[in-house]
N, C-alpha and C. Protein backbone atom coordinates (compact mmCIF):
# COMPACT_ATOMS: atom_id res chain seq x y z
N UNK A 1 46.95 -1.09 -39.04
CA UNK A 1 47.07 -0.63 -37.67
C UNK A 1 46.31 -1.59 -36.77
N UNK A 2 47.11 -2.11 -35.49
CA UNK A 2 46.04 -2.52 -34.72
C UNK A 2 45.79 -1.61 -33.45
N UNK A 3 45.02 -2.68 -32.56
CA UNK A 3 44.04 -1.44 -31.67
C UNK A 3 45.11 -1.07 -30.46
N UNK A 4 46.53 -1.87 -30.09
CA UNK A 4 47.46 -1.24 -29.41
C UNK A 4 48.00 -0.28 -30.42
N UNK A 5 48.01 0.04 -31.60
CA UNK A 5 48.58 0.82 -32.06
C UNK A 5 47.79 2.14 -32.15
N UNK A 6 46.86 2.04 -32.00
CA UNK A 6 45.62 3.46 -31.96
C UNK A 6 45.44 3.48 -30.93
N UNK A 7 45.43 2.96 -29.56
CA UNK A 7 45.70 3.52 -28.24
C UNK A 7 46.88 4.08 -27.91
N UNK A 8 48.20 3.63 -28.23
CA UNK A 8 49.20 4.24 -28.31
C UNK A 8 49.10 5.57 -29.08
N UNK A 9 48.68 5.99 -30.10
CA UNK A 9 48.56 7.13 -30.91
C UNK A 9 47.85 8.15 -29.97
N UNK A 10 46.42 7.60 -29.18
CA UNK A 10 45.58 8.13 -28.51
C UNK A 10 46.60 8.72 -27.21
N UNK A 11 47.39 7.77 -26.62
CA UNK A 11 48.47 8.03 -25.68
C UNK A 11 48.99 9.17 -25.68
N UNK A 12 49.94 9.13 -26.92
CA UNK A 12 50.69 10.41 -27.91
C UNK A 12 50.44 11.97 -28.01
N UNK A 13 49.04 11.51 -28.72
CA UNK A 13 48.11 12.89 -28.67
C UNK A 13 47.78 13.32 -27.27
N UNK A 14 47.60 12.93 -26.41
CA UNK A 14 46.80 12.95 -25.24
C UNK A 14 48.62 13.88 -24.48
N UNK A 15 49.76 12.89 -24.77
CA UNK A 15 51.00 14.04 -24.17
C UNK A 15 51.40 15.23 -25.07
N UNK A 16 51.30 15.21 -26.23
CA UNK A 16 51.43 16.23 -26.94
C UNK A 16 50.43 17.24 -26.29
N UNK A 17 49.56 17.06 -25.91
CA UNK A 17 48.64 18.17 -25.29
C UNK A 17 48.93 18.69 -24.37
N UNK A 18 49.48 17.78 -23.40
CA UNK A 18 50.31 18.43 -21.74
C UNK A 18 51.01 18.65 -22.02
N UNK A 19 52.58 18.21 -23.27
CA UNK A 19 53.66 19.17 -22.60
C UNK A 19 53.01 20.61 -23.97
N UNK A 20 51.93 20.65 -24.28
CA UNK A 20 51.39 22.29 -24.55
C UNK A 20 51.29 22.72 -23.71
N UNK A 21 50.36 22.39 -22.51
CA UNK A 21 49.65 23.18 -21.83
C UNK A 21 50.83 23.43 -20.48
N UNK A 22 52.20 22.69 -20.28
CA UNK A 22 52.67 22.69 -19.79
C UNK A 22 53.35 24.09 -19.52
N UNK A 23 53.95 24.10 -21.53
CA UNK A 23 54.94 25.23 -21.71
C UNK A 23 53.99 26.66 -22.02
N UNK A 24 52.73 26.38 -21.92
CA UNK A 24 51.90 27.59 -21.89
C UNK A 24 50.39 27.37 -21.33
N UNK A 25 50.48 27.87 -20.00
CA UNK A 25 49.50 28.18 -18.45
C UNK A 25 48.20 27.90 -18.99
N UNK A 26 48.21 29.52 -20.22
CA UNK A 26 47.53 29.72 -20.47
C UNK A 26 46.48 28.85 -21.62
N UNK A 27 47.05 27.88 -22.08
CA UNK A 27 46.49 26.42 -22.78
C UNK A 27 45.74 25.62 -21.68
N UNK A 28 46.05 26.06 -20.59
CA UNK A 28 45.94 24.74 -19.62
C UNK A 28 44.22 24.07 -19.65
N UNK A 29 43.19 25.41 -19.40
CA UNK A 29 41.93 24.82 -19.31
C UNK A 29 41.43 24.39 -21.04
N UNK A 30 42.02 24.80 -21.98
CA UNK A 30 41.52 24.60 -23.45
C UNK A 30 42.36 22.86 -23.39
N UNK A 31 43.19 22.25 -23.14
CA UNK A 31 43.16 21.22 -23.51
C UNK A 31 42.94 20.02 -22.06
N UNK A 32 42.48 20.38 -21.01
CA UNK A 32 41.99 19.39 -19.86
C UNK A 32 40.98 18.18 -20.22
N UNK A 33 40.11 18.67 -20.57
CA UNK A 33 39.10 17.84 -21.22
C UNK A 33 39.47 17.19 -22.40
N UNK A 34 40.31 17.45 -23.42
CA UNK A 34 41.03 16.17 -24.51
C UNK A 34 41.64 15.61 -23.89
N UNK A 35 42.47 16.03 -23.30
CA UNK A 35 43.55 15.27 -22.79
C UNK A 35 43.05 13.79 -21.96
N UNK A 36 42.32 14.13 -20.64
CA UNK A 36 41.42 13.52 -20.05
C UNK A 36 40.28 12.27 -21.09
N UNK A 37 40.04 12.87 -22.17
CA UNK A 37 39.39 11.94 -22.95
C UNK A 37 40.16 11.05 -23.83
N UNK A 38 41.44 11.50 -24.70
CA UNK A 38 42.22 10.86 -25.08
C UNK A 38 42.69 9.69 -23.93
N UNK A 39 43.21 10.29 -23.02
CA UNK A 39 44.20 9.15 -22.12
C UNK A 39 43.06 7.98 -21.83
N UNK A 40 41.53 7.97 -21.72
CA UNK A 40 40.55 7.54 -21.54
C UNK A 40 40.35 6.40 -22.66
N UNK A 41 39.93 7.26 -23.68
CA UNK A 41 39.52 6.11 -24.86
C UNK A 41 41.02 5.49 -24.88
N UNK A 42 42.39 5.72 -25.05
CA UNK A 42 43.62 5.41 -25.37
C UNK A 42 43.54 3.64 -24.39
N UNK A 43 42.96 4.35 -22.95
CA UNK A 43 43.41 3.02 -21.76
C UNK A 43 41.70 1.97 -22.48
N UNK A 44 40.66 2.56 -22.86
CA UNK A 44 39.99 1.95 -23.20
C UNK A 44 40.24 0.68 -24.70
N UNK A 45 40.35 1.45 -25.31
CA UNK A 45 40.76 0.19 -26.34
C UNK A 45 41.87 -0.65 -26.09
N UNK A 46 42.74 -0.35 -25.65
CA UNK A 46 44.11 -1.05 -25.38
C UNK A 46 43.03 -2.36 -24.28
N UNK A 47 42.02 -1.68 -23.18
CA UNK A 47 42.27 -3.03 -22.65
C UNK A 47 41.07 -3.99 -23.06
N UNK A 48 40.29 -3.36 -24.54
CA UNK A 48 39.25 -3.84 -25.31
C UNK A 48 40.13 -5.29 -26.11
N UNK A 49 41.22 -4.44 -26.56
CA UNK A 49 42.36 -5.57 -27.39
C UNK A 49 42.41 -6.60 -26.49
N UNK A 50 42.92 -6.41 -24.96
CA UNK A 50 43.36 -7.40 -24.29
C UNK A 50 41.87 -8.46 -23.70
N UNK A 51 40.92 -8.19 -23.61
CA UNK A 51 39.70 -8.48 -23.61
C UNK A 51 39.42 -9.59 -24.81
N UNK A 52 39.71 -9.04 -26.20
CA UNK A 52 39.28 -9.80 -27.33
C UNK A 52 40.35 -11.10 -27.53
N UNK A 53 41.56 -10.76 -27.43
CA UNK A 53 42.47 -11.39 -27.64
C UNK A 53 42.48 -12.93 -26.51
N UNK A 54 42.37 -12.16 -25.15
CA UNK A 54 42.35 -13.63 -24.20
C UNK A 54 41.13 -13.83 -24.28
N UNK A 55 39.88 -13.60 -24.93
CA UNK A 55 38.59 -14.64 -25.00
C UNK A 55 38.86 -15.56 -25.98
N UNK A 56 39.74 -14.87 -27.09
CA UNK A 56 39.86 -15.88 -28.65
C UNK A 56 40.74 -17.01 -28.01
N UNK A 57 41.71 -17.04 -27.34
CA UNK A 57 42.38 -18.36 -26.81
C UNK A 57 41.84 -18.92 -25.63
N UNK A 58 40.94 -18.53 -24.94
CA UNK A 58 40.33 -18.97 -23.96
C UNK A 58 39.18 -19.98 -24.47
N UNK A 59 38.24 -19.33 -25.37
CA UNK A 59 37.17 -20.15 -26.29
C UNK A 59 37.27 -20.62 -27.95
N UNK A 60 38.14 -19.74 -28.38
CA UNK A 60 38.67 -20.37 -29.79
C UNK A 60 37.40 -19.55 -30.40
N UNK A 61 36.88 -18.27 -29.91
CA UNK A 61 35.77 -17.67 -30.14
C UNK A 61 36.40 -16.10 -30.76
N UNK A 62 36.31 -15.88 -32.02
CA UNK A 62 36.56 -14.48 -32.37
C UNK A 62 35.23 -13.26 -32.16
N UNK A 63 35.62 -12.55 -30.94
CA UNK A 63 34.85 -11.90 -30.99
C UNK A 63 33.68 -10.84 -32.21
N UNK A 64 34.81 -10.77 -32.70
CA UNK A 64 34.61 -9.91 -33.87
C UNK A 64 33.40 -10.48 -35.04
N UNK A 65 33.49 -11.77 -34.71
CA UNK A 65 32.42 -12.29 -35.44
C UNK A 65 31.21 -12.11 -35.01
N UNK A 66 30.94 -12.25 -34.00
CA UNK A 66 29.54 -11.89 -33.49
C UNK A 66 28.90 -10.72 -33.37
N UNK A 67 27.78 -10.65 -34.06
CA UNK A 67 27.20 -9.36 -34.00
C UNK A 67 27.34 -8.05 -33.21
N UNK A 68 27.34 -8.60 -31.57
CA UNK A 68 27.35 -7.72 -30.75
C UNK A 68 29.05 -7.46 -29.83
N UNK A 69 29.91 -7.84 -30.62
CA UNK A 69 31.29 -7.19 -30.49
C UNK A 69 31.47 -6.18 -29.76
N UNK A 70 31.05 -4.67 -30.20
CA UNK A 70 31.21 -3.91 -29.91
C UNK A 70 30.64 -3.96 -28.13
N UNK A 71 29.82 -4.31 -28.04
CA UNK A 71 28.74 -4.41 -26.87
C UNK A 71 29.59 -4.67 -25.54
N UNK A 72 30.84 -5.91 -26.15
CA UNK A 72 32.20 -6.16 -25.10
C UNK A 72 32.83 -5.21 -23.48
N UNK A 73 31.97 -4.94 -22.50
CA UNK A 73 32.26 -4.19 -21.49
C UNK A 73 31.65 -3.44 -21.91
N UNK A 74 30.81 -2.95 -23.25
CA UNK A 74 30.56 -1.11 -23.19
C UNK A 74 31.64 -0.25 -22.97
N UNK A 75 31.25 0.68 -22.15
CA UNK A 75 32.43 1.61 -21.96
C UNK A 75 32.93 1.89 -20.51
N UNK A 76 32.56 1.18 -19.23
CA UNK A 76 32.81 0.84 -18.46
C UNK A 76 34.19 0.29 -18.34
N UNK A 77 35.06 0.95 -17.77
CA UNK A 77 36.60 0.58 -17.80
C UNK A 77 36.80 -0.68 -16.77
N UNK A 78 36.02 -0.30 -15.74
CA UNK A 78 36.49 -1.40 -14.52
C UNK A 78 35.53 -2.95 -14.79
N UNK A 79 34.38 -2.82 -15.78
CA UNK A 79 33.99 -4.39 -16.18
C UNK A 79 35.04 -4.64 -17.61
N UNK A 80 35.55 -3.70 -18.42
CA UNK A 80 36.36 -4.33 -19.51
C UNK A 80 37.74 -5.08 -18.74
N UNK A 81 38.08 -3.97 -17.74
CA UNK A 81 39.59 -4.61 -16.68
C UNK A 81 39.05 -6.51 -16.56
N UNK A 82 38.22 -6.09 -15.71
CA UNK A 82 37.80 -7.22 -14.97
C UNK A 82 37.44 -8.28 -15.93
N UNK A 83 36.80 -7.96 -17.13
CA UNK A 83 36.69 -9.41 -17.74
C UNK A 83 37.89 -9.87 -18.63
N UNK A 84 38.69 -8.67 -19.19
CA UNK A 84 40.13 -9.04 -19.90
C UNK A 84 41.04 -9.55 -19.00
N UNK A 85 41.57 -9.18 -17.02
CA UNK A 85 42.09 -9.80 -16.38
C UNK A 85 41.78 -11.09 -16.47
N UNK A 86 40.56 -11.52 -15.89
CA UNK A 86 40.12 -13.03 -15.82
C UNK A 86 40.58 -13.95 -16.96
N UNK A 87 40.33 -13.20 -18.00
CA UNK A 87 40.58 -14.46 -19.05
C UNK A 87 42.14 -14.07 -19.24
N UNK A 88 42.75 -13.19 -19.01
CA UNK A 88 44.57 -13.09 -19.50
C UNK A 88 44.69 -13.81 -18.11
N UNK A 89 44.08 -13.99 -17.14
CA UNK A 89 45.05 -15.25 -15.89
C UNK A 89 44.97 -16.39 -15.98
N UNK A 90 43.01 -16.77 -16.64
CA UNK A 90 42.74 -17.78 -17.16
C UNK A 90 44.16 -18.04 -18.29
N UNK A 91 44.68 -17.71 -19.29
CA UNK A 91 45.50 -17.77 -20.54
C UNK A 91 47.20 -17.44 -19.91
N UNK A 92 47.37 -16.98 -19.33
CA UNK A 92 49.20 -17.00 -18.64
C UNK A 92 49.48 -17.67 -17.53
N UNK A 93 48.09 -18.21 -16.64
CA UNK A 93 48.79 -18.65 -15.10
C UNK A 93 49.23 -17.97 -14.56
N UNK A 94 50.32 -18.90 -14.34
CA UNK A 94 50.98 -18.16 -12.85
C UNK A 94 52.39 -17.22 -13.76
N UNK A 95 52.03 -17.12 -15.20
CA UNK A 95 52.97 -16.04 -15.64
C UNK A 95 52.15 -14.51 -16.03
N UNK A 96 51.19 -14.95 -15.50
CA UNK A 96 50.51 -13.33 -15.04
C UNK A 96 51.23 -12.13 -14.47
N UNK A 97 51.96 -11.14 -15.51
CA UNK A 97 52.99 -10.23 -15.19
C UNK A 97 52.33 -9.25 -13.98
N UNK A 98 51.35 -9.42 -13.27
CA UNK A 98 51.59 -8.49 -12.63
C UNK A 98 51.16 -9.10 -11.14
N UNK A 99 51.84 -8.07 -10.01
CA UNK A 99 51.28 -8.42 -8.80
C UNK A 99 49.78 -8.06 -8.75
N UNK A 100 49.50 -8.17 -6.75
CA UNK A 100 48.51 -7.75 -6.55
C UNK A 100 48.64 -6.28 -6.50
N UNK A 101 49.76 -5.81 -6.28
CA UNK A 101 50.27 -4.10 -6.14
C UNK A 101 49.86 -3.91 -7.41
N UNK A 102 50.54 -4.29 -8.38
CA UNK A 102 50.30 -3.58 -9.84
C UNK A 102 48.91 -3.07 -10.12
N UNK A 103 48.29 -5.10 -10.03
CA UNK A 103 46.69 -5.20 -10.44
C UNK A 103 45.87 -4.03 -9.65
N UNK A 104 46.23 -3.95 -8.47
CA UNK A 104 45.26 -2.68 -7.68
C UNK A 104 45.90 -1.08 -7.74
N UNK A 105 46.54 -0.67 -8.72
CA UNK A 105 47.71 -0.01 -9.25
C UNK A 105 46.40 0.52 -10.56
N UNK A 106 46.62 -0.43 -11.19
CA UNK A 106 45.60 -0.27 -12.60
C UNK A 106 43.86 0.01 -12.17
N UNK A 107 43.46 -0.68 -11.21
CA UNK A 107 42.29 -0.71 -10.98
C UNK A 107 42.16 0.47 -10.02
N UNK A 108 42.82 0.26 -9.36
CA UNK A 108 42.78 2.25 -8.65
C UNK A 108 42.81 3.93 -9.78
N UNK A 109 43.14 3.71 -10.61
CA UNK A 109 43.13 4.59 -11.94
C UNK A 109 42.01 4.48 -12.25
N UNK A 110 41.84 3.19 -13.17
CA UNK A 110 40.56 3.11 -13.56
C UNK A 110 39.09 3.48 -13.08
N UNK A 111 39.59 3.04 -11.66
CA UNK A 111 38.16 3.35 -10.70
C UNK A 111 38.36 5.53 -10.76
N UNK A 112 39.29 6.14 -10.99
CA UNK A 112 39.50 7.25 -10.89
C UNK A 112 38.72 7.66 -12.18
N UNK A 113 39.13 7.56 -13.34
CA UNK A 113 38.91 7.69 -14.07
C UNK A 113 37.28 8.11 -14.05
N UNK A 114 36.60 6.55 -13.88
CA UNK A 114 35.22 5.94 -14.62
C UNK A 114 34.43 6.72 -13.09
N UNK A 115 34.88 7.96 -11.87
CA UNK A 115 33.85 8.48 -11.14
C UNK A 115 34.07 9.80 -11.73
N UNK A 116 34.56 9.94 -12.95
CA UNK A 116 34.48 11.26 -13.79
C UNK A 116 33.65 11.24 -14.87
N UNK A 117 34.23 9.72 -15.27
CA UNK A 117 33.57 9.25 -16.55
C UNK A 117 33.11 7.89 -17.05
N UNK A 118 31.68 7.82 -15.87
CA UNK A 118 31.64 6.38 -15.89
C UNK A 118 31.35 5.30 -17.22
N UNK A 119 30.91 6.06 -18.66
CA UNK A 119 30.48 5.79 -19.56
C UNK A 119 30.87 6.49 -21.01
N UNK A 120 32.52 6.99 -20.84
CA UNK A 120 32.76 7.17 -21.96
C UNK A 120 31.93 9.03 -22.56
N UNK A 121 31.32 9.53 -22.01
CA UNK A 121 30.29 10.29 -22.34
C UNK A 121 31.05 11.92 -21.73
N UNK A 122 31.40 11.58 -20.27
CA UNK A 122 31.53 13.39 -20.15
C UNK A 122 32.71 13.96 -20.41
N UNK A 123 33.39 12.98 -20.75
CA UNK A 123 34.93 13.82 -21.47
C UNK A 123 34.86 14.19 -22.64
N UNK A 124 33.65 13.54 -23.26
CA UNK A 124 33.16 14.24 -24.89
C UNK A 124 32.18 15.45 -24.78
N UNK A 125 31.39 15.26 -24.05
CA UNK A 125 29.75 16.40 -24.13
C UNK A 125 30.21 17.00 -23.09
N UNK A 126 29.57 18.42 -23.18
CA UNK A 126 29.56 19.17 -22.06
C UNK A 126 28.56 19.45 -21.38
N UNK A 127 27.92 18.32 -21.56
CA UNK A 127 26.51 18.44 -20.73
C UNK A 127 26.18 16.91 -20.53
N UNK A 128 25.79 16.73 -19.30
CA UNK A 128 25.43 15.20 -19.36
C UNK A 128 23.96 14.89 -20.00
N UNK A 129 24.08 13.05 -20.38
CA UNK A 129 22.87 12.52 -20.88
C UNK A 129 21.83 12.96 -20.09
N UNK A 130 22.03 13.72 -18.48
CA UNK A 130 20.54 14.14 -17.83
C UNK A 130 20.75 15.63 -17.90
N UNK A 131 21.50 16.13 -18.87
CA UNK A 131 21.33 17.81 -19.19
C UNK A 131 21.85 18.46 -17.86
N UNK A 132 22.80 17.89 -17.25
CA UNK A 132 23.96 18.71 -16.47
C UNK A 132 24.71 18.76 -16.86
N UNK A 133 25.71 19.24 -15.68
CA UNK A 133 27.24 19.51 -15.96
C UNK A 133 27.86 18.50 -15.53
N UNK A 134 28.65 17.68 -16.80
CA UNK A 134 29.35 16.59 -16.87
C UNK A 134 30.48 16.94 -15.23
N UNK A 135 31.14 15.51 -14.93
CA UNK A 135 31.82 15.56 -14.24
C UNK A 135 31.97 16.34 -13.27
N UNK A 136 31.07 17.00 -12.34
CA UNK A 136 31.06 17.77 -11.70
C UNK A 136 31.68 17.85 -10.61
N UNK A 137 32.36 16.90 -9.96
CA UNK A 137 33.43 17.01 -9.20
C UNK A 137 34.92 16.88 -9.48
N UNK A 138 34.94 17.03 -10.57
CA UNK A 138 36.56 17.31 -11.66
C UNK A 138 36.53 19.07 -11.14
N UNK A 139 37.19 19.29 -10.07
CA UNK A 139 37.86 20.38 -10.16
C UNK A 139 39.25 21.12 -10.64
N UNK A 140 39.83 20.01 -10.73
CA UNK A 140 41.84 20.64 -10.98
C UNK A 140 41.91 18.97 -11.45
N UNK A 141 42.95 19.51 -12.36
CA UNK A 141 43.41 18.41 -12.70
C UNK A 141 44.95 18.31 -12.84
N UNK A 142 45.92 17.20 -12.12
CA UNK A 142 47.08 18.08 -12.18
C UNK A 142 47.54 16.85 -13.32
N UNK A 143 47.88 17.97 -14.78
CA UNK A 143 48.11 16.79 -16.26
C UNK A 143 49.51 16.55 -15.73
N UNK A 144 50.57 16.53 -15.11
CA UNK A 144 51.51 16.14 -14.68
C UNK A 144 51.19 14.26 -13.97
N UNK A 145 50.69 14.33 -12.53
CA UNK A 145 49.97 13.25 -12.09
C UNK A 145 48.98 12.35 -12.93
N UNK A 146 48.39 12.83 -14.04
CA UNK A 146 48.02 11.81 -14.78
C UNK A 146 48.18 11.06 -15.73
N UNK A 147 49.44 12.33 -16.74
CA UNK A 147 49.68 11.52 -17.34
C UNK A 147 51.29 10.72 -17.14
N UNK A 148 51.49 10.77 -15.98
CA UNK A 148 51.95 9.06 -14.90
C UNK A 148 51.53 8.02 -14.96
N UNK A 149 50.44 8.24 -14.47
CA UNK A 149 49.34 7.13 -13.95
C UNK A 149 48.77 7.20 -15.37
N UNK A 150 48.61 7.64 -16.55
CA UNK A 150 47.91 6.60 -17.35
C UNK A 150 49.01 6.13 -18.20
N UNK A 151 50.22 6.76 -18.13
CA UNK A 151 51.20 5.75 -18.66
C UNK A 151 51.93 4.41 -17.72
N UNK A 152 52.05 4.73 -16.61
CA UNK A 152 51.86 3.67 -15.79
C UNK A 152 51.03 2.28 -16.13
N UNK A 153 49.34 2.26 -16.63
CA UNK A 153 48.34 1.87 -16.22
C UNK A 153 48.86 1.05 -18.00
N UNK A 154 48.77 2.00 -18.99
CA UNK A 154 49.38 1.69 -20.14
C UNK A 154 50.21 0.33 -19.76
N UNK A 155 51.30 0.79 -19.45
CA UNK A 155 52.71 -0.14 -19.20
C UNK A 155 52.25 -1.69 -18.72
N UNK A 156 51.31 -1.21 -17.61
CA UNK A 156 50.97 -2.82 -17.04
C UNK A 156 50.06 -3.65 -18.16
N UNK A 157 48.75 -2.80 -18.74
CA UNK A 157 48.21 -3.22 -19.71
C UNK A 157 49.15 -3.74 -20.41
N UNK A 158 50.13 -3.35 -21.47
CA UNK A 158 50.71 -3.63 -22.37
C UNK A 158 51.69 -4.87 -21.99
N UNK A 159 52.31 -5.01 -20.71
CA UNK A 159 53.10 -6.10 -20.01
C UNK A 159 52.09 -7.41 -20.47
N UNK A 160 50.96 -7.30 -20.17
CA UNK A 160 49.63 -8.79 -20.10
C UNK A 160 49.64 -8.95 -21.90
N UNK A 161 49.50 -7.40 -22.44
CA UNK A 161 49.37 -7.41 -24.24
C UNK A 161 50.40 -8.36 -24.59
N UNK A 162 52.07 -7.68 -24.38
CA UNK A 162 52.37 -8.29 -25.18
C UNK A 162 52.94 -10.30 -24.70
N UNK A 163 52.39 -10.53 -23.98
CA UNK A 163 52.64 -12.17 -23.22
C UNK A 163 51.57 -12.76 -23.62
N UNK A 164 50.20 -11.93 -24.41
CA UNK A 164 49.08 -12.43 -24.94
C UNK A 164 49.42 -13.31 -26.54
N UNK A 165 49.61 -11.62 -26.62
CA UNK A 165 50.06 -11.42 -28.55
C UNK A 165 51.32 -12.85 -28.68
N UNK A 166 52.07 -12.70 -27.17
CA UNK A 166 53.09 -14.31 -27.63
C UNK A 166 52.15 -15.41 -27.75
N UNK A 167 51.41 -15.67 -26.82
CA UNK A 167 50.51 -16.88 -27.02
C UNK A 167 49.91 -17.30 -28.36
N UNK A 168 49.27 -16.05 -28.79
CA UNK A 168 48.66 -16.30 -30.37
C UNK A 168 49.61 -16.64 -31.05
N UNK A 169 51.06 -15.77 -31.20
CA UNK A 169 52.30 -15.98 -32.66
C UNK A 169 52.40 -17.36 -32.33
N UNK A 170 52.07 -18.15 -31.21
CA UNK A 170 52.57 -19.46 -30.67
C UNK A 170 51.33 -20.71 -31.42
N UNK A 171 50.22 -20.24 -31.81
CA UNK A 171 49.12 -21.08 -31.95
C UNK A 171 49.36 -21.93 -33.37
């Protein structure tokens, strides 16, 4: 398996949950918070892949070798965006699949996302690292509108993935 293929899975699970909570109301608050965390980690690794992948042709550097791999953005969505963009424009040019609409398309999500959950943390615990209540301005969530926009956000990710993944079959 690779790591588009376990974000995709994460994807999966994450709609299998809405059209539950869809066809029954009463599911709705028992799966908000997976759902929300799936579609999360799902957009997270996918753009961890795209991160690792355009540094390895950018520096001829496998991340994976170095100790602190994991360390790559942390869990901060909008520094993993930002350093996997740079190096996938650095690595496609001017065949960089997306506009500036798209790019601020993805980064408008993301920025949505990471003022719920800036660190990966309150879509898991129900209490924050300072012993509150996670996410506290998550009032409604409409799983219709998001999971749009994180398949949307998916789509563009995966547009840069797979023009990456050509570059490598090309090396």
């Amino acid at each position: 398996m690779q790591f588009g293929d376990l974000a995709n899975h994460y994807l999966r699970s994450a709609d299998t949950l809405v059209t539950a909570a869809l066809e029954d109301h009463m599911l709705l608050d028992v799966h908000v918070q997976p759902v929300c965390f799936l579609y999360r980690h799902g957009i997270e690794i996918l753009l961890k892949d795209m991160a690792w992948k355009s540094h390895y042709i950018v520096t001829g550097t496998k991340v994976f070798t170095q100790k602190n791999w994991k360390e790559l953005g942390k869990h901060q969505l909008g520094n993993i965006w930002s350093e996997a963009k740079s190096a996938a424009k650095t690595v496609l040019g001017a065949n960089f699949p997306l506009d500036s609409t798209k790019i601020n398309e993805v980064q408008s999500f993301l920025t949505q996302i990471e003022k719920h959950d800036p660190d990966s943390y309150s879509f898991r615990y129900p209490i924050s690292k300072k012993k509150g209540r996670t996410h506290p301005l998550l009032t409604n969530v409409n799983l219709v509108a998001l999971r749009k926009e994180a398949h949307n956000t998916f789509d563009q990710i995966t547009a840069i993935l797979e023009m990456i993944d050509y570059c490598l079959s090309t090396e």
